[in-house]
C-alpha atoms as a PDB file:
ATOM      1  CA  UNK A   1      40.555 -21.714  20.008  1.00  0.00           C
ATOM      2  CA  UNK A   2      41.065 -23.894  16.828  1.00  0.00           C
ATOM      3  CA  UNK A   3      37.431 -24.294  16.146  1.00  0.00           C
ATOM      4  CA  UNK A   4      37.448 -20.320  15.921  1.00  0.00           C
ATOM      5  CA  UNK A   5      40.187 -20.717  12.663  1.00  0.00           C
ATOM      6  CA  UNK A   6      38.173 -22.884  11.128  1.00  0.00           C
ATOM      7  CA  UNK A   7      34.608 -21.157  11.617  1.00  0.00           C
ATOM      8  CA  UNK A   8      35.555 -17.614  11.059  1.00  0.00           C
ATOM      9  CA  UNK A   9      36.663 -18.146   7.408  1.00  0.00           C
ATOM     10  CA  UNK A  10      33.484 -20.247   6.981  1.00  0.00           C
ATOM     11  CA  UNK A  11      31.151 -17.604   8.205  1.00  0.00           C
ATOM     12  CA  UNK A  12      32.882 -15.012   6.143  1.00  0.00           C
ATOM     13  CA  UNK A  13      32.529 -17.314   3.145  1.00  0.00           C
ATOM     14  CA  UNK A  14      29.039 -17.969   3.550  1.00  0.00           C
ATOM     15  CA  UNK A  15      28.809 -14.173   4.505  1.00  0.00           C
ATOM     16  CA  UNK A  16      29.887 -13.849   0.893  1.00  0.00           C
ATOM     17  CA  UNK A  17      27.798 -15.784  -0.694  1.00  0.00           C
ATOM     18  CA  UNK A  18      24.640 -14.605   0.704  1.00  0.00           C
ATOM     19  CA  UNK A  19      25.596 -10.535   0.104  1.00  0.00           C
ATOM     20  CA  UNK A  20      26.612 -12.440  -4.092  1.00  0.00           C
ATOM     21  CA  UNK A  21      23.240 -14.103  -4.457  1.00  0.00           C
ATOM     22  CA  UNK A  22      21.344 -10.881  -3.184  1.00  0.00           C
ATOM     23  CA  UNK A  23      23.550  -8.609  -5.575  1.00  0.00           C
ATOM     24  CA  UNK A  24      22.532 -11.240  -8.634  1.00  0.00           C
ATOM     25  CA  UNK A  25      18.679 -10.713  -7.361  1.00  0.00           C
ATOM     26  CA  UNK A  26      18.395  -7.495  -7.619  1.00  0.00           C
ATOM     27  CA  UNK A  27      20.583  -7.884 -10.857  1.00  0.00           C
ATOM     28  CA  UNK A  28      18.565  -9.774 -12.805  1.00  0.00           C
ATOM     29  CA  UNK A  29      15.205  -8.214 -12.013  1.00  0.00           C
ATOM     30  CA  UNK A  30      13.510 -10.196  -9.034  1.00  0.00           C
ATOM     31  CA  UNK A  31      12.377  -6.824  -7.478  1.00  0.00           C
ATOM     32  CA  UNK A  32      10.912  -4.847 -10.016  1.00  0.00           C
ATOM     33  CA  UNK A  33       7.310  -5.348  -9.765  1.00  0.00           C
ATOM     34  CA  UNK A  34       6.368  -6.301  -6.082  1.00  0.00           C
ATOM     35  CA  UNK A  35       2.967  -5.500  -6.235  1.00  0.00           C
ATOM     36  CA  UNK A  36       2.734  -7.606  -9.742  1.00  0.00           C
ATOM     37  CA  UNK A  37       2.462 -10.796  -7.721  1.00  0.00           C
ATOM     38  CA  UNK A  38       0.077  -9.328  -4.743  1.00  0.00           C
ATOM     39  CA  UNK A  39      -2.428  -8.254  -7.095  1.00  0.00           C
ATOM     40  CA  UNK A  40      -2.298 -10.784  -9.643  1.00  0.00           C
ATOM     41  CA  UNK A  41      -3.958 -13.495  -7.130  1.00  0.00           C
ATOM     42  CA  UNK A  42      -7.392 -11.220  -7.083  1.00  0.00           C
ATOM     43  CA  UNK A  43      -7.600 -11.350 -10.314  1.00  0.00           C
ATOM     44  CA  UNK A  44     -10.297 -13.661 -11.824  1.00  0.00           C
ATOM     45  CA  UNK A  45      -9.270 -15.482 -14.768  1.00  0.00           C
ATOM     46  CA  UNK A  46     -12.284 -17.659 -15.018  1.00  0.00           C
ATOM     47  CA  UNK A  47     -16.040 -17.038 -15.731  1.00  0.00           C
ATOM     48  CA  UNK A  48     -18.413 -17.979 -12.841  1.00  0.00           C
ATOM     49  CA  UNK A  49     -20.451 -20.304 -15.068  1.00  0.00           C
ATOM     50  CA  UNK A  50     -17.580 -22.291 -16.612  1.00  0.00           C
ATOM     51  CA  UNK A  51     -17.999 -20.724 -19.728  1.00  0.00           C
ATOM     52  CA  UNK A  52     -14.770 -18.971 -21.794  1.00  0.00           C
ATOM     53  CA  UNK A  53     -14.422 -15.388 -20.677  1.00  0.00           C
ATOM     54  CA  UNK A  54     -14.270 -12.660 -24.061  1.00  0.00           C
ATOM     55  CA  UNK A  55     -10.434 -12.130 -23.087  1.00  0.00           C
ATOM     56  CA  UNK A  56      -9.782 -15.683 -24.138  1.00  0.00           C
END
């Protein structure tokens, strides 16, 4: 029955901390452009031949 005194504040703590760290998240812009980072890996930034692309 002690242990339960001791773990219930530390779950609600940690509880806490995890719902503070998903607020800051979404505060400071780390969902805003899902599909940003899914397309971005299709995209070629190098020419086949080795050469320097005309965007560079």
């Amino acid at each position: 029955m002690t242990n339960l005194v001791i773990l219930i504040p530390i779950a609600l703590f940690l509880g806490a901390a995890g719902l503070a760290a998903f607020l800051w998240s979404l505060k400071s812009g780390q969902y805003d452009d899902l599909d940003g980072a899914a397309e971005r890996i299709l995209i070629d930034d190098d020419a086949p031949d080795g050469t320097k692309s005309e965007d560079d």
